[in-house]
PDB file of N, CA and C in Angstrom:
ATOM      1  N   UNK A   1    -119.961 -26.264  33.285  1.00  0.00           N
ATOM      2  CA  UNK A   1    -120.065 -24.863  32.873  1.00  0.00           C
ATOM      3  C   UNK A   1    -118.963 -24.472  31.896  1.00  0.00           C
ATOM      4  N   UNK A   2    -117.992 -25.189  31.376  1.00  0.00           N
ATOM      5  CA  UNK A   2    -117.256 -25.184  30.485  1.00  0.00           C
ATOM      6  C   UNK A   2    -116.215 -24.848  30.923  1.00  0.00           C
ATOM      7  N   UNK A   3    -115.554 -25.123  32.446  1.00  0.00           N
ATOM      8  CA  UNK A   3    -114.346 -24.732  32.728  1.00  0.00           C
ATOM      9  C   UNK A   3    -113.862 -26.478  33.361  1.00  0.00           C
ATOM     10  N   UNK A   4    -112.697 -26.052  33.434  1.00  0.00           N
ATOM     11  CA  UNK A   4    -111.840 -27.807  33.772  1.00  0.00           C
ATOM     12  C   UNK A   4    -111.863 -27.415  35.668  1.00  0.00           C
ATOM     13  N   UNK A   5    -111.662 -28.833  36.389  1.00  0.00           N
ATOM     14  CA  UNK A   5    -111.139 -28.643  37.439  1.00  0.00           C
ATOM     15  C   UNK A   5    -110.047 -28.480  38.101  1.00  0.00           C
ATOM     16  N   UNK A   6    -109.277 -28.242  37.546  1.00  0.00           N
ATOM     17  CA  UNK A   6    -108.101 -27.398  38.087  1.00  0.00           C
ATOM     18  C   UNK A   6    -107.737 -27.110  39.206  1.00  0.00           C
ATOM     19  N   UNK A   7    -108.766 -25.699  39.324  1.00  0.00           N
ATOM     20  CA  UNK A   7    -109.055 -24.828  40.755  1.00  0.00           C
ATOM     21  C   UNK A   7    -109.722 -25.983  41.956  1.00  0.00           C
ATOM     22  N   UNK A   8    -110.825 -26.261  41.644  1.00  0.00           N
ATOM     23  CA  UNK A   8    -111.831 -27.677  42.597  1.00  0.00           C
ATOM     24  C   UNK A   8    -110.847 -28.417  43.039  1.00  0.00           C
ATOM     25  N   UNK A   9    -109.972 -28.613  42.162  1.00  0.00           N
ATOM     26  CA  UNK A   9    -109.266 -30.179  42.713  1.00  0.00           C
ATOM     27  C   UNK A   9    -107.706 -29.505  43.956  1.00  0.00           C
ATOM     28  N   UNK A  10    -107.594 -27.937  43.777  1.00  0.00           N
ATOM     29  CA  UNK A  10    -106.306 -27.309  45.065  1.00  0.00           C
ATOM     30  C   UNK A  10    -107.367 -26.630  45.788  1.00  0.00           C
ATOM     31  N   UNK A  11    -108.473 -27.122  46.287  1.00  0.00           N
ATOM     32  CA  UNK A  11    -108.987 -26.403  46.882  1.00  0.00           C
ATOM     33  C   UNK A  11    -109.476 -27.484  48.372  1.00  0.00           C
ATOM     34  N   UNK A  12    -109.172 -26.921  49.859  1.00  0.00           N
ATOM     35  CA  UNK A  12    -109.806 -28.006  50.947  1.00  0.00           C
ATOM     36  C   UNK A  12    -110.996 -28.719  50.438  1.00  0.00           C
ATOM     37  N   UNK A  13    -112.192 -28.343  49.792  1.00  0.00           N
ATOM     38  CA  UNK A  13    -113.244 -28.509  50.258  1.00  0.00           C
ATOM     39  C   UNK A  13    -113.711 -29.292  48.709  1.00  0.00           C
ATOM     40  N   UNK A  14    -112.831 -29.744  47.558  1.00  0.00           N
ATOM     41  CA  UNK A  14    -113.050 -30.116  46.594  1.00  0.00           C
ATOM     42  C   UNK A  14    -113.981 -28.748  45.370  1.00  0.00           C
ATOM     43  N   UNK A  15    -114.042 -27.869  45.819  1.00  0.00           N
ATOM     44  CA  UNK A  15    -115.306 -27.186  45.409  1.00  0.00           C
ATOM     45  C   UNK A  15    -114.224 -25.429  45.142  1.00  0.00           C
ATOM     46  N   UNK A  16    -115.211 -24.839  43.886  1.00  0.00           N
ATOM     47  CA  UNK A  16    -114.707 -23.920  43.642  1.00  0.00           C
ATOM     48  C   UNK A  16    -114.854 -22.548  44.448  1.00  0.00           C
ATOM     49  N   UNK A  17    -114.013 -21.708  44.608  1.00  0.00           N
ATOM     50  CA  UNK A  17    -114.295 -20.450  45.077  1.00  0.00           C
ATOM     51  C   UNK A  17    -114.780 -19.505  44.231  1.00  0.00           C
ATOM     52  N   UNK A  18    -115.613 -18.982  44.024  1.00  0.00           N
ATOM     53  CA  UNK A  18    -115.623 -18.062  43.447  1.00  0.00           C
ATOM     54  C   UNK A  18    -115.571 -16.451  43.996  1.00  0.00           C
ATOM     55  N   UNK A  19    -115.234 -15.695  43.525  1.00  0.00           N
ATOM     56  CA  UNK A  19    -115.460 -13.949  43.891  1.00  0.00           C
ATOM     57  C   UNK A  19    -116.711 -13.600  43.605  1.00  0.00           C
ATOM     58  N   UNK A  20    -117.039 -13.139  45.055  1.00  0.00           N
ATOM     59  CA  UNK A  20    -118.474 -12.242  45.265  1.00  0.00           C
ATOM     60  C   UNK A  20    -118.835 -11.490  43.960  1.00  0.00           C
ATOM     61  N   UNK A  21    -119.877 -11.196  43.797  1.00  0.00           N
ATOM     62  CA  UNK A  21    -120.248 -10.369  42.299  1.00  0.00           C
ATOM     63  C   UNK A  21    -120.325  -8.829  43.004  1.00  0.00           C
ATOM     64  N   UNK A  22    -120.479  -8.535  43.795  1.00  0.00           N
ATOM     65  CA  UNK A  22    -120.957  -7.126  44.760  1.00  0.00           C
ATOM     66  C   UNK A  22    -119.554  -6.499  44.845  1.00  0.00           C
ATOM     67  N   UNK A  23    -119.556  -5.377  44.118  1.00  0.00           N
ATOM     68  CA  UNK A  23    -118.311  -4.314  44.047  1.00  0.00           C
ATOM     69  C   UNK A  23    -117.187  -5.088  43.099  1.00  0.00           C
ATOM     70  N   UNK A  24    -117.626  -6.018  42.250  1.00  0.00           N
ATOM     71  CA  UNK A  24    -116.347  -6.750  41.268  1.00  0.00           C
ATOM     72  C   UNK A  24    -115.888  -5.611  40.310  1.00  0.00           C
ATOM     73  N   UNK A  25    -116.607  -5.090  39.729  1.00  0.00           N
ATOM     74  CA  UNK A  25    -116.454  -3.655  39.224  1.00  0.00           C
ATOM     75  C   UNK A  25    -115.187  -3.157  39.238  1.00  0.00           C
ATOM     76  N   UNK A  26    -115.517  -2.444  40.740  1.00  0.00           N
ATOM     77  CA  UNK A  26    -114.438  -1.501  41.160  1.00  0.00           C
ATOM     78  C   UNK A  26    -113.150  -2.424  41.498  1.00  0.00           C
ATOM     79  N   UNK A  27    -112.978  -3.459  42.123  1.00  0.00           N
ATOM     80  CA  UNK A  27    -111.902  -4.711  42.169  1.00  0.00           C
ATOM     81  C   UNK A  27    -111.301  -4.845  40.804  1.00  0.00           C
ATOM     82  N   UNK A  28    -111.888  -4.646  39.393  1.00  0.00           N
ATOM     83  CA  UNK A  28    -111.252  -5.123  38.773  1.00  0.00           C
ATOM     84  C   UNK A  28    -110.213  -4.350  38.257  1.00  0.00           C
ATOM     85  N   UNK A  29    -108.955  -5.278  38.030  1.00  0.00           N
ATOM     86  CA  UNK A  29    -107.560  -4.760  37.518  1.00  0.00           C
ATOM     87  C   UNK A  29    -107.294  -6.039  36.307  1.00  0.00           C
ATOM     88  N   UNK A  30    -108.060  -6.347  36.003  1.00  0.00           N
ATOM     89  CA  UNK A  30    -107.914  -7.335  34.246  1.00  0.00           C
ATOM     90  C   UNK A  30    -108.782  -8.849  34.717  1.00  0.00           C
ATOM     91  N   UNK A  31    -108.295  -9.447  33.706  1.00  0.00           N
ATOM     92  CA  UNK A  31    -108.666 -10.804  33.599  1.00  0.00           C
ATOM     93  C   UNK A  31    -110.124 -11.270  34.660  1.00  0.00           C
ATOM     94  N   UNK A  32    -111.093 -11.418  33.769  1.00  0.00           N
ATOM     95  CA  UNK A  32    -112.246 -12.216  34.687  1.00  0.00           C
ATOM     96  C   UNK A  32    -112.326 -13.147  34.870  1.00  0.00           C
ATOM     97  N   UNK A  33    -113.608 -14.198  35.347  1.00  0.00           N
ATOM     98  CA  UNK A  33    -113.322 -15.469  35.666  1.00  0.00           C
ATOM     99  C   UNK A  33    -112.651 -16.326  36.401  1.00  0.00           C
ATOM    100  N   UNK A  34    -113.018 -17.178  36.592  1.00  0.00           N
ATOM    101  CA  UNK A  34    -112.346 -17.882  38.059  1.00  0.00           C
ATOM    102  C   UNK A  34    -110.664 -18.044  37.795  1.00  0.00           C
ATOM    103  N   UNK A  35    -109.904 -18.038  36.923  1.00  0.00           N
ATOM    104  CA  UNK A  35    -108.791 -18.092  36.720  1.00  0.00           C
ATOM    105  C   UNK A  35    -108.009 -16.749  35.599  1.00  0.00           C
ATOM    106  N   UNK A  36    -109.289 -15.862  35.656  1.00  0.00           N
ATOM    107  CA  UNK A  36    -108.578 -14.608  34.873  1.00  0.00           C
ATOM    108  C   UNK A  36    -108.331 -14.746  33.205  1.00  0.00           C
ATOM    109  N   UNK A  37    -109.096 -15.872  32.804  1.00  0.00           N
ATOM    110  CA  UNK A  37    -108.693 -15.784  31.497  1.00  0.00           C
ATOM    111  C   UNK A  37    -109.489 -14.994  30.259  1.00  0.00           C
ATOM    112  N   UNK A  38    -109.966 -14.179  30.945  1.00  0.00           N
ATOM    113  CA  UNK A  38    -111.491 -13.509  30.173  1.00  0.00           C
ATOM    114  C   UNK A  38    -111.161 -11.752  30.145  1.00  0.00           C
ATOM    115  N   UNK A  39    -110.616 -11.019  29.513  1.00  0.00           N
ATOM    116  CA  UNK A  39    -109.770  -9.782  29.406  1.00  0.00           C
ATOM    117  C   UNK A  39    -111.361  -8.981  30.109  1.00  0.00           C
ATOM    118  N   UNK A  40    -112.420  -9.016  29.660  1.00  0.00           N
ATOM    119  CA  UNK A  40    -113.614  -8.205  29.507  1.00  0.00           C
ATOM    120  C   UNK A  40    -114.899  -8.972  30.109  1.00  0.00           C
ATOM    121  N   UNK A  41    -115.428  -8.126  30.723  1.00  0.00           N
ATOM    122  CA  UNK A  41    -117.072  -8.980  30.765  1.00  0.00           C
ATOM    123  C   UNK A  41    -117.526  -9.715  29.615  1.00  0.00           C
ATOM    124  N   UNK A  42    -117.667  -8.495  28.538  1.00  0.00           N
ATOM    125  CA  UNK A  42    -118.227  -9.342  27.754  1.00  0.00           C
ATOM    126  C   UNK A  42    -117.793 -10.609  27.106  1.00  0.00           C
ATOM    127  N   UNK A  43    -116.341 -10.772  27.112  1.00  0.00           N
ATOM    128  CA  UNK A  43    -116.042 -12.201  26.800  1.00  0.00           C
ATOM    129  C   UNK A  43    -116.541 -13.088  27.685  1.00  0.00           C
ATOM    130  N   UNK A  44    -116.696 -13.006  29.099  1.00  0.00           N
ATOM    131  CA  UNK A  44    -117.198 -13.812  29.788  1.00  0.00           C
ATOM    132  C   UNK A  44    -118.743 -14.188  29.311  1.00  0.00           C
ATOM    133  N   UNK A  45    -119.435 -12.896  29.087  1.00  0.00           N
ATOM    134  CA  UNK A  45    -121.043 -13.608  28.618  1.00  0.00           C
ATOM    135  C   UNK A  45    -120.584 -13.488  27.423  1.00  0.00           C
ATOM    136  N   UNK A  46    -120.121 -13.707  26.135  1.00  0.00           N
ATOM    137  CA  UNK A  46    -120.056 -14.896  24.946  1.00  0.00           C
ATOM    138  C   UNK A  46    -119.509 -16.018  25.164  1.00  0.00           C
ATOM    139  N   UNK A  47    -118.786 -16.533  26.110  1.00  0.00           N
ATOM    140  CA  UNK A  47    -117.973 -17.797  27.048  1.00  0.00           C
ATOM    141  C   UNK A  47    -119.735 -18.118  26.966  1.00  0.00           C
ATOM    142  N   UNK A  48    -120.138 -18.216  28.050  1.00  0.00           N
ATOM    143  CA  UNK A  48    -121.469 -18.472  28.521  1.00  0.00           C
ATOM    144  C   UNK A  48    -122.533 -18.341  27.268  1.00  0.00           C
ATOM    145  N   UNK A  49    -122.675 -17.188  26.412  1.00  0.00           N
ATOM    146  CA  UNK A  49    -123.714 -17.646  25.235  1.00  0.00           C
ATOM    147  C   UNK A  49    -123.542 -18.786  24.510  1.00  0.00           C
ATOM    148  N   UNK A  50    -122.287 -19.053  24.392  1.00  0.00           N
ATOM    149  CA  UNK A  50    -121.690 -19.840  23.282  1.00  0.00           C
ATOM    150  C   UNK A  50    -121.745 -20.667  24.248  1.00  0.00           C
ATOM    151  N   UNK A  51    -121.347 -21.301  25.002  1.00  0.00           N
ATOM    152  CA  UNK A  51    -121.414 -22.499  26.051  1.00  0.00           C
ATOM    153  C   UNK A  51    -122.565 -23.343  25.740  1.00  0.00           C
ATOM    154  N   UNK A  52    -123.967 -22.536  26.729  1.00  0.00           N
ATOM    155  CA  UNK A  52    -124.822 -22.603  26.900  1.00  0.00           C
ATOM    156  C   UNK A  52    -125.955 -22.982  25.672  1.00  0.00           C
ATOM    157  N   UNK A  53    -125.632 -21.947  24.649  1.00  0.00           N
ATOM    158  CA  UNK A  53    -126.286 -21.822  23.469  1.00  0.00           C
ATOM    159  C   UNK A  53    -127.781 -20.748  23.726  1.00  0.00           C
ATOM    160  N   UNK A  54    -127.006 -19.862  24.891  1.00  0.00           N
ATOM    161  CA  UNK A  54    -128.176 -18.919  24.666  1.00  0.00           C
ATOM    162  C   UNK A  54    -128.857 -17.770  23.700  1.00  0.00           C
ATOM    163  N   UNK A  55    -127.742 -17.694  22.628  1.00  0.00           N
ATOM    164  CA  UNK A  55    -128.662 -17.035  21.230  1.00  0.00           C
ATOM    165  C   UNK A  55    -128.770 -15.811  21.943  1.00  0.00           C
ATOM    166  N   UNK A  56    -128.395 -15.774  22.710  1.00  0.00           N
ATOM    167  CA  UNK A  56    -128.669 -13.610  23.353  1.00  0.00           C
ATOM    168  C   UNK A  56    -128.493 -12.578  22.030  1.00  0.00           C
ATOM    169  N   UNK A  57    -128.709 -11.557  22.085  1.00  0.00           N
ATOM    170  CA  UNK A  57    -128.696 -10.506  21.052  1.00  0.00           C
ATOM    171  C   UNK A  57    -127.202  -9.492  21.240  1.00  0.00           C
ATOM    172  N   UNK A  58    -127.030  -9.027  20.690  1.00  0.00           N
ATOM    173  CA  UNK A  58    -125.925  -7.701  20.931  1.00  0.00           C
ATOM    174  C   UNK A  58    -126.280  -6.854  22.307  1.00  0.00           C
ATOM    175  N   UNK A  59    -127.530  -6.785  21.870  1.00  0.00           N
ATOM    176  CA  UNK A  59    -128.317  -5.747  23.171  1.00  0.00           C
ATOM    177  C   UNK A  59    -128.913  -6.157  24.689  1.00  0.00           C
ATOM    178  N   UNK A  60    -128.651  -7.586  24.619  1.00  0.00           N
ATOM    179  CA  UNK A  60    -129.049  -8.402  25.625  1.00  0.00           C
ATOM    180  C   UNK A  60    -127.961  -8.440  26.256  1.00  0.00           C
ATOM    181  N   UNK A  61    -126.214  -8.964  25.691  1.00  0.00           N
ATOM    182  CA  UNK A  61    -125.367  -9.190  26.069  1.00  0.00           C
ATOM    183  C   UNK A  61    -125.002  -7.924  26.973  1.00  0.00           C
ATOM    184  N   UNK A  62    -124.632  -6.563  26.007  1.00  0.00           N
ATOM    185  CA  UNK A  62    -124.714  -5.366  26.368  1.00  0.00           C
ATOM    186  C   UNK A  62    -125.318  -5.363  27.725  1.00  0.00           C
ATOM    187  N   UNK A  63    -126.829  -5.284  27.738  1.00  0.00           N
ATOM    188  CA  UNK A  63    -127.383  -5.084  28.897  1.00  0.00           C
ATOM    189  C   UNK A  63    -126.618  -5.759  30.102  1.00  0.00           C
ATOM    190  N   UNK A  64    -126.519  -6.921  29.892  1.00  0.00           N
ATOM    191  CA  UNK A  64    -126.005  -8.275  31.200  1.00  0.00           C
ATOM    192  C   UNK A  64    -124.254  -7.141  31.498  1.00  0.00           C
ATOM    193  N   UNK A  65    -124.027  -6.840  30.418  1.00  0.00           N
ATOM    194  CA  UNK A  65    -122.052  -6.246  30.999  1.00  0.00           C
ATOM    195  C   UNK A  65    -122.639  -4.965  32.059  1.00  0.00           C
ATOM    196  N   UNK A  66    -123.642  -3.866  31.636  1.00  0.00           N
ATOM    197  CA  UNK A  66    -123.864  -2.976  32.358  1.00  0.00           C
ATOM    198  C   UNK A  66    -124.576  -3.394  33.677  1.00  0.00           C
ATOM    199  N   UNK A  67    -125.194  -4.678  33.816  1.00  0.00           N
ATOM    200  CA  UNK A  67    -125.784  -5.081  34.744  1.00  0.00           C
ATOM    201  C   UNK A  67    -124.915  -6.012  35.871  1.00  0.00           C
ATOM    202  N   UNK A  68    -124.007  -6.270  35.582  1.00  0.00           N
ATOM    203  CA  UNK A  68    -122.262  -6.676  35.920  1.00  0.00           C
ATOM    204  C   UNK A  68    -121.703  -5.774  36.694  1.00  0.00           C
ATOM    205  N   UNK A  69    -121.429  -4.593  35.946  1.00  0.00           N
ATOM    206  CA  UNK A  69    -120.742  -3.769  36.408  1.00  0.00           C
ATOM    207  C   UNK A  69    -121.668  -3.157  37.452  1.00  0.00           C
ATOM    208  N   UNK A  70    -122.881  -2.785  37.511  1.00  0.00           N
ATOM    209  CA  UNK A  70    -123.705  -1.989  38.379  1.00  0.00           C
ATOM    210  C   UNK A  70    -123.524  -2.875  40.090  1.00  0.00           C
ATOM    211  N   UNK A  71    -123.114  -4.151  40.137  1.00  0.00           N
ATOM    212  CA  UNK A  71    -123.705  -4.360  40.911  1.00  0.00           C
ATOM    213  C   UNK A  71    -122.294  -4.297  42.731  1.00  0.00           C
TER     214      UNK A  71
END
């Protein structure tokens, strides 16, 4: 998914933790992503468009940050 193991490899179980998506919203005080290096949602989904090569639109991306935050 375009991140190193780092985190996987100090973790018991070999495997990453991630933070629940339900109320991340209101939790947030900066940096997204499993290690905080993502200032904004939306850097996180261009991380992921660009990764992936999903070609999303302005208005697609848009949508996915408000659909982020809603949840």
């Amino acid at each position: 998914i375009g991140i190193d193991d780092f985190e996987a490899k100090r973790s018991p179980t070999g495997k990453y933790r991630t933070t629940p998506l339900g109320g991340l919203f209101a939790r947030a005080q900066g940096g997204f992503f499993h290690d905080g290096r993502f200032a904004t949602y939306l850097d996180v989904v261009n991380h992921y468009d660009n990764h992936f090569h999903l070609n999303l639109t302005q208005s697609q991306k848009n949508d996915l940050v408000e659909y982020l935050k809603s949840l």
